[in-house]
N, C-alpha and C. Protein backbone atom coordinates (compact mmCIF):
# COMPACT_ATOMS: atom_id res chain seq x y z
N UNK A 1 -5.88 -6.00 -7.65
CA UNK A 1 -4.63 -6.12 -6.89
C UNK A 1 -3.85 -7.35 -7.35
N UNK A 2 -2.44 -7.22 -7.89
CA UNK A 2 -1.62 -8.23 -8.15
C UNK A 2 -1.57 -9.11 -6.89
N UNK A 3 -1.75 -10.31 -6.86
CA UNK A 3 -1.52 -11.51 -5.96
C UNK A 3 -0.69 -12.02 -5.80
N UNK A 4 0.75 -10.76 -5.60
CA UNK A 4 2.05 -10.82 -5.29
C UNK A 4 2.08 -9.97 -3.94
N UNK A 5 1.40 -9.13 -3.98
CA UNK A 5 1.02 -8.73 -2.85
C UNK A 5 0.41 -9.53 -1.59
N UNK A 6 0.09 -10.03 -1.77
CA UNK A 6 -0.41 -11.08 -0.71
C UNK A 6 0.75 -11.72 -0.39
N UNK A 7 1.73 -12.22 -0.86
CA UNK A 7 3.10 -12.55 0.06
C UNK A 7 4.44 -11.93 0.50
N UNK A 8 3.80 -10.67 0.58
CA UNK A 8 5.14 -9.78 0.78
C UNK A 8 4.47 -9.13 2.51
N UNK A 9 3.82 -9.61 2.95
CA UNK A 9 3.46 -8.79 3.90
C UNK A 9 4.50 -8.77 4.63
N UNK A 10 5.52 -9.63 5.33
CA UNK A 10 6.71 -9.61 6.29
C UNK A 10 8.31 -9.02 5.89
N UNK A 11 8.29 -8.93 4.25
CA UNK A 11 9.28 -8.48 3.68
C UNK A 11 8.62 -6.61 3.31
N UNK A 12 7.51 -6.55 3.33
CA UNK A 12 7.26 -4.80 3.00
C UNK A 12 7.51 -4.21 4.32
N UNK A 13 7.08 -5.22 5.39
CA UNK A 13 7.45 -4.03 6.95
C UNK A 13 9.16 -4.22 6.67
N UNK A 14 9.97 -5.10 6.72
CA UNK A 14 11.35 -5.05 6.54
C UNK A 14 11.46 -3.98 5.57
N UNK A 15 10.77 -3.49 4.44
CA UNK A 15 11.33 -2.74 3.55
C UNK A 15 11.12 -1.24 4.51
N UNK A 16 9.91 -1.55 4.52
CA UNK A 16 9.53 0.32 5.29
C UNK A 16 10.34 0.03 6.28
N UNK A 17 10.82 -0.35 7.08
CA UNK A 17 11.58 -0.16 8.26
C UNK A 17 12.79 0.56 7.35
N UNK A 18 13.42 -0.27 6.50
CA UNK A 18 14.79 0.76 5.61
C UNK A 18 14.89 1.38 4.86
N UNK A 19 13.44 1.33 4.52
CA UNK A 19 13.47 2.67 3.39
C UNK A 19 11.95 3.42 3.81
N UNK A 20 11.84 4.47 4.98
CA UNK A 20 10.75 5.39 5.25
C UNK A 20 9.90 5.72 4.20
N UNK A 21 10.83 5.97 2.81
CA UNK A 21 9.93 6.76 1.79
C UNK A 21 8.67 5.37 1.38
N UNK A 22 9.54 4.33 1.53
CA UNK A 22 8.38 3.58 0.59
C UNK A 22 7.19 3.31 1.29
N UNK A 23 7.24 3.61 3.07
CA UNK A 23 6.25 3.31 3.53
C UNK A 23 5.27 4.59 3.87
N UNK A 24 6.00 5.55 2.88
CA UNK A 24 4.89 6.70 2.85
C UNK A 24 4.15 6.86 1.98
N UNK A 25 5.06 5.93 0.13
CA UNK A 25 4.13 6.35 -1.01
C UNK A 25 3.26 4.88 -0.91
N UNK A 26 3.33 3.81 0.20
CA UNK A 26 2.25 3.13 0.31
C UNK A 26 0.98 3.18 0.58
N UNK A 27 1.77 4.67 1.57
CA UNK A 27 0.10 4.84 2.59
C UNK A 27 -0.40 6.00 1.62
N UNK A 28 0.28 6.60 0.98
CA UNK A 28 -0.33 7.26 -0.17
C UNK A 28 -1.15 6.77 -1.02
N UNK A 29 -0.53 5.33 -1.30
CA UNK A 29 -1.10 4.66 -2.65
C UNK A 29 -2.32 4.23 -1.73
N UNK A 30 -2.27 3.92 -0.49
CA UNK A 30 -3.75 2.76 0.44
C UNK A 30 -5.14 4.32 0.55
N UNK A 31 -4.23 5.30 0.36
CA UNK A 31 -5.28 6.47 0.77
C UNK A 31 -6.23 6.69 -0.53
N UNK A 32 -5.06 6.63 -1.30
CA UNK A 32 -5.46 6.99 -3.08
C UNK A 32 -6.66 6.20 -3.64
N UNK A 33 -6.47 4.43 -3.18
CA UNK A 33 -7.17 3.04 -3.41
C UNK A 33 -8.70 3.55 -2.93
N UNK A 34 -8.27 3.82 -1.59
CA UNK A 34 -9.26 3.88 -0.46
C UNK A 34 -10.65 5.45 -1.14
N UNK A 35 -9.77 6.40 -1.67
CA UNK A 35 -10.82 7.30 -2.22
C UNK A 35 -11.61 7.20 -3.20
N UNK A 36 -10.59 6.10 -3.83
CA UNK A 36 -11.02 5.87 -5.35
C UNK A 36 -12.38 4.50 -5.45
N UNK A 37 -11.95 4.03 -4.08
CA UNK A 37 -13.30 2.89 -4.19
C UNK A 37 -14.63 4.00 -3.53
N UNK A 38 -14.07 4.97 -2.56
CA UNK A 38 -15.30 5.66 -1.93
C UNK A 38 -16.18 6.30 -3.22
N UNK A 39 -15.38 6.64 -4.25
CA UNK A 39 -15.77 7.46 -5.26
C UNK A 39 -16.73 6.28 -6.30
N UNK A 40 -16.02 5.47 -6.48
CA UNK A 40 -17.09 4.33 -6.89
C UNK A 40 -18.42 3.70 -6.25
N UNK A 41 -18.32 4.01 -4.75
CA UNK A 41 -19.23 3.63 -4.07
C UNK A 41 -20.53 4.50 -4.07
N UNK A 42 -20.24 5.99 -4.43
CA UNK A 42 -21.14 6.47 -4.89
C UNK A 42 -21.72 6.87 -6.21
């Protein structure tokens, strides 16, 4: 994970608040992360 991420947390809810889409291909991308470590985990 880029460690640019770590300081955007108060400016990404401002973003998803004005732009819906981006806070859908996030939770896409957190679902995507999230399978892809489960898949490593086994």
């Amino acid at each position: 994970m880029p460690p640019v991420k770590k300081q955007l947390p108060r400016q990404s809810t401002r973003l998803i608040s004005l732009h819906p889409q981006t806070g859908i291909d996030e939770a896409v991308r957190r679902r995507r992360i999230q399978r892809h470590l489960e898949t490593l985990e086994k």
